[in-house]
Structure formats: structure tokens, C-alpha cells
C-alpha atoms as a PDB file:
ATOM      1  CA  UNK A   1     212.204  47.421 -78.792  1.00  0.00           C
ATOM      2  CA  UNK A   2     209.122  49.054 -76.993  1.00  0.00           C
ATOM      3  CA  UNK A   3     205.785  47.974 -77.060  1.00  0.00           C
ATOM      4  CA  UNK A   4     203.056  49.033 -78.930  1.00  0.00           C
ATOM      5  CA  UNK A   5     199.326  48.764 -77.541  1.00  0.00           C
ATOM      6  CA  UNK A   6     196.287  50.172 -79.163  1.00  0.00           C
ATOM      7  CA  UNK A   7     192.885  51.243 -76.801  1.00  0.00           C
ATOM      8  CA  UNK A   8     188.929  50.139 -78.590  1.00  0.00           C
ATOM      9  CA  UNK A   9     186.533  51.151 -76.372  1.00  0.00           C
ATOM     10  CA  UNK A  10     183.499  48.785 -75.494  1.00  0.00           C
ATOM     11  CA  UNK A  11     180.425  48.785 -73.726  1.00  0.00           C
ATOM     12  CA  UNK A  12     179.451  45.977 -71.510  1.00  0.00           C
ATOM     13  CA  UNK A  13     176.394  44.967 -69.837  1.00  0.00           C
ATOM     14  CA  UNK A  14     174.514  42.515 -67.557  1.00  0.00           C
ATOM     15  CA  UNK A  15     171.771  42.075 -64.992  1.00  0.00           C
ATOM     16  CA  UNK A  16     173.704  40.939 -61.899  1.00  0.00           C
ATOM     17  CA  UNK A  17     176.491  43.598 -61.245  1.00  0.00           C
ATOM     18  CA  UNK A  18     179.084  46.139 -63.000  1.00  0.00           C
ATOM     19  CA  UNK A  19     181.749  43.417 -62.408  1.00  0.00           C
ATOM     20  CA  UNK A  20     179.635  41.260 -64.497  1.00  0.00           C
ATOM     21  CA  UNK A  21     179.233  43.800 -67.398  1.00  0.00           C
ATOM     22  CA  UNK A  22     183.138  44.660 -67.128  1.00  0.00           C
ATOM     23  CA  UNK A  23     184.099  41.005 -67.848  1.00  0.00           C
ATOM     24  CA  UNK A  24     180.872  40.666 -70.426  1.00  0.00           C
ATOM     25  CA  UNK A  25     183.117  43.430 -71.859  1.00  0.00           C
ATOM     26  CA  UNK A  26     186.540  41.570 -72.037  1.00  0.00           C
ATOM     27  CA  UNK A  27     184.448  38.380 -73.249  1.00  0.00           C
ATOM     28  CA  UNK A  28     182.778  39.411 -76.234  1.00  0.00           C
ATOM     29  CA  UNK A  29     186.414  41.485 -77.087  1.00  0.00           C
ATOM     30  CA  UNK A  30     188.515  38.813 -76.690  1.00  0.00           C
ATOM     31  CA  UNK A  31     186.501  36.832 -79.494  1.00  0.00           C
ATOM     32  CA  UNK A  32     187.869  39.351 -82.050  1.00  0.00           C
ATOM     33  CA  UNK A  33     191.065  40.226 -80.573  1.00  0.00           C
ATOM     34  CA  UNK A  34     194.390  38.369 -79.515  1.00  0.00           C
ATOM     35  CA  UNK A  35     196.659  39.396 -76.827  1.00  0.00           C
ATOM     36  CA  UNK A  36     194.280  41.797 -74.691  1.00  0.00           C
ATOM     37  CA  UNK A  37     196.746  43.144 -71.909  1.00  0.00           C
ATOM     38  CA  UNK A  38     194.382  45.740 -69.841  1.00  0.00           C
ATOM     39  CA  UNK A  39     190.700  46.923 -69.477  1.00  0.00           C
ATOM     40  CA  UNK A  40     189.779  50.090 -67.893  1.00  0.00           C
ATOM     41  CA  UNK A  41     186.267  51.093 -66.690  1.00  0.00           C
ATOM     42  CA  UNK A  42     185.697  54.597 -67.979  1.00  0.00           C
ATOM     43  CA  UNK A  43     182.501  54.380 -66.786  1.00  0.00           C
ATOM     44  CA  UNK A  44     179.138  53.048 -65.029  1.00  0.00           C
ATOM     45  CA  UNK A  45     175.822  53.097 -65.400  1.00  0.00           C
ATOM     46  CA  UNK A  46     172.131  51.740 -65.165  1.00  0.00           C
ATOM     47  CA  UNK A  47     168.986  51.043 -66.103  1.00  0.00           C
ATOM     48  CA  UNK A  48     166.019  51.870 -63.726  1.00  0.00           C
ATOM     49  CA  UNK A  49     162.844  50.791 -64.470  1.00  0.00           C
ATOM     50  CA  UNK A  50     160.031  49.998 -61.923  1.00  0.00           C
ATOM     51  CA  UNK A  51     162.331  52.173 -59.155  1.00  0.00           C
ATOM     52  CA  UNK A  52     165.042  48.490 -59.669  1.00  0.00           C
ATOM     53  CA  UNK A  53     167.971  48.331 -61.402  1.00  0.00           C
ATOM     54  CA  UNK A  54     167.671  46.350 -64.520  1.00  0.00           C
ATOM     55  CA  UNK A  55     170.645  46.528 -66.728  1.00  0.00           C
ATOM     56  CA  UNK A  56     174.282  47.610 -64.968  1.00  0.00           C
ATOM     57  CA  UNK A  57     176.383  48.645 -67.665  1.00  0.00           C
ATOM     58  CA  UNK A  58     180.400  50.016 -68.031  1.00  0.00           C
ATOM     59  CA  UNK A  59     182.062  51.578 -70.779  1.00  0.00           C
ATOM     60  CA  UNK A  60     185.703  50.061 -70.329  1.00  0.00           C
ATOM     61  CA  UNK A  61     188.896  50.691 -72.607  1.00  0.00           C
ATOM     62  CA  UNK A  62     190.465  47.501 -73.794  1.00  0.00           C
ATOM     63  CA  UNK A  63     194.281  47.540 -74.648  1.00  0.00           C
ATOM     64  CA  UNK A  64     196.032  44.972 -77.060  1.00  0.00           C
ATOM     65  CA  UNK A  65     199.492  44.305 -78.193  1.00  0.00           C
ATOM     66  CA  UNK A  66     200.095  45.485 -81.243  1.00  0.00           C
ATOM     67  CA  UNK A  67     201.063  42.747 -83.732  1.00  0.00           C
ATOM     68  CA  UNK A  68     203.757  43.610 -86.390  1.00  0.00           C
END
């Protein structure tokens, strides 16, 4: 039998680093969802103010198993 995944897409963010927001991501996903099998960063971006970065952020695409 094949496996089914479905794809919600959420934005992460933090003040340190795009890692950072990619896992801040996963974390705050994995406290709705069960068996999260991927994340993909879409995407990256940042806040500037005062010519500094102060919020790195990354859209990523979570994928979870399907439960039947």
C-alpha cells in the first residue's frame, strides 16, 4: 500500500539565523501534528531595520503521513 503525505505550509521566524526560524517552523507544527516526515524551505527573508537584520524568517512546506 503506498503512502499518503499531505504539504501545510508555515512561516517561521527568529532573531539569530534562518536555521533557527526553519526549526521554529517544525516546532510550533509539530505541536498540532503527528508524524511530520519532511520540511522544505520555500523561502527566506528579513527584516531590516536600523540598516541590521532583525527578524530572519522562512516559509517552509511541512509534510505528514497521512493517517487512515
Amino acid at each position: 500500500m503506498a503512502e499518503v503525505a499531505k504539504v501545510i505550509t508555515i512561516i517561521g521566524s527568529s532573531p539569530e539565523s534562518f536555521a533557527k526560524a526553519a526549526d521554529a517552523a517544525v516546532k510550533e507544527a509539530s505541536k498540532t501534528l503527528r508524524g511530520i516526515t519532511g520540511a522544505d524551505v520555500i523561502s527566506m527573508s528579513a527584516v531590516v531595520e536600523n540598516d541590521r537584520i532583525t527578524q530572519f524568517r522562512t516559509t517552509v512546506n511541512i509534510a505528514f503521513a497521512v493517517e487512515r
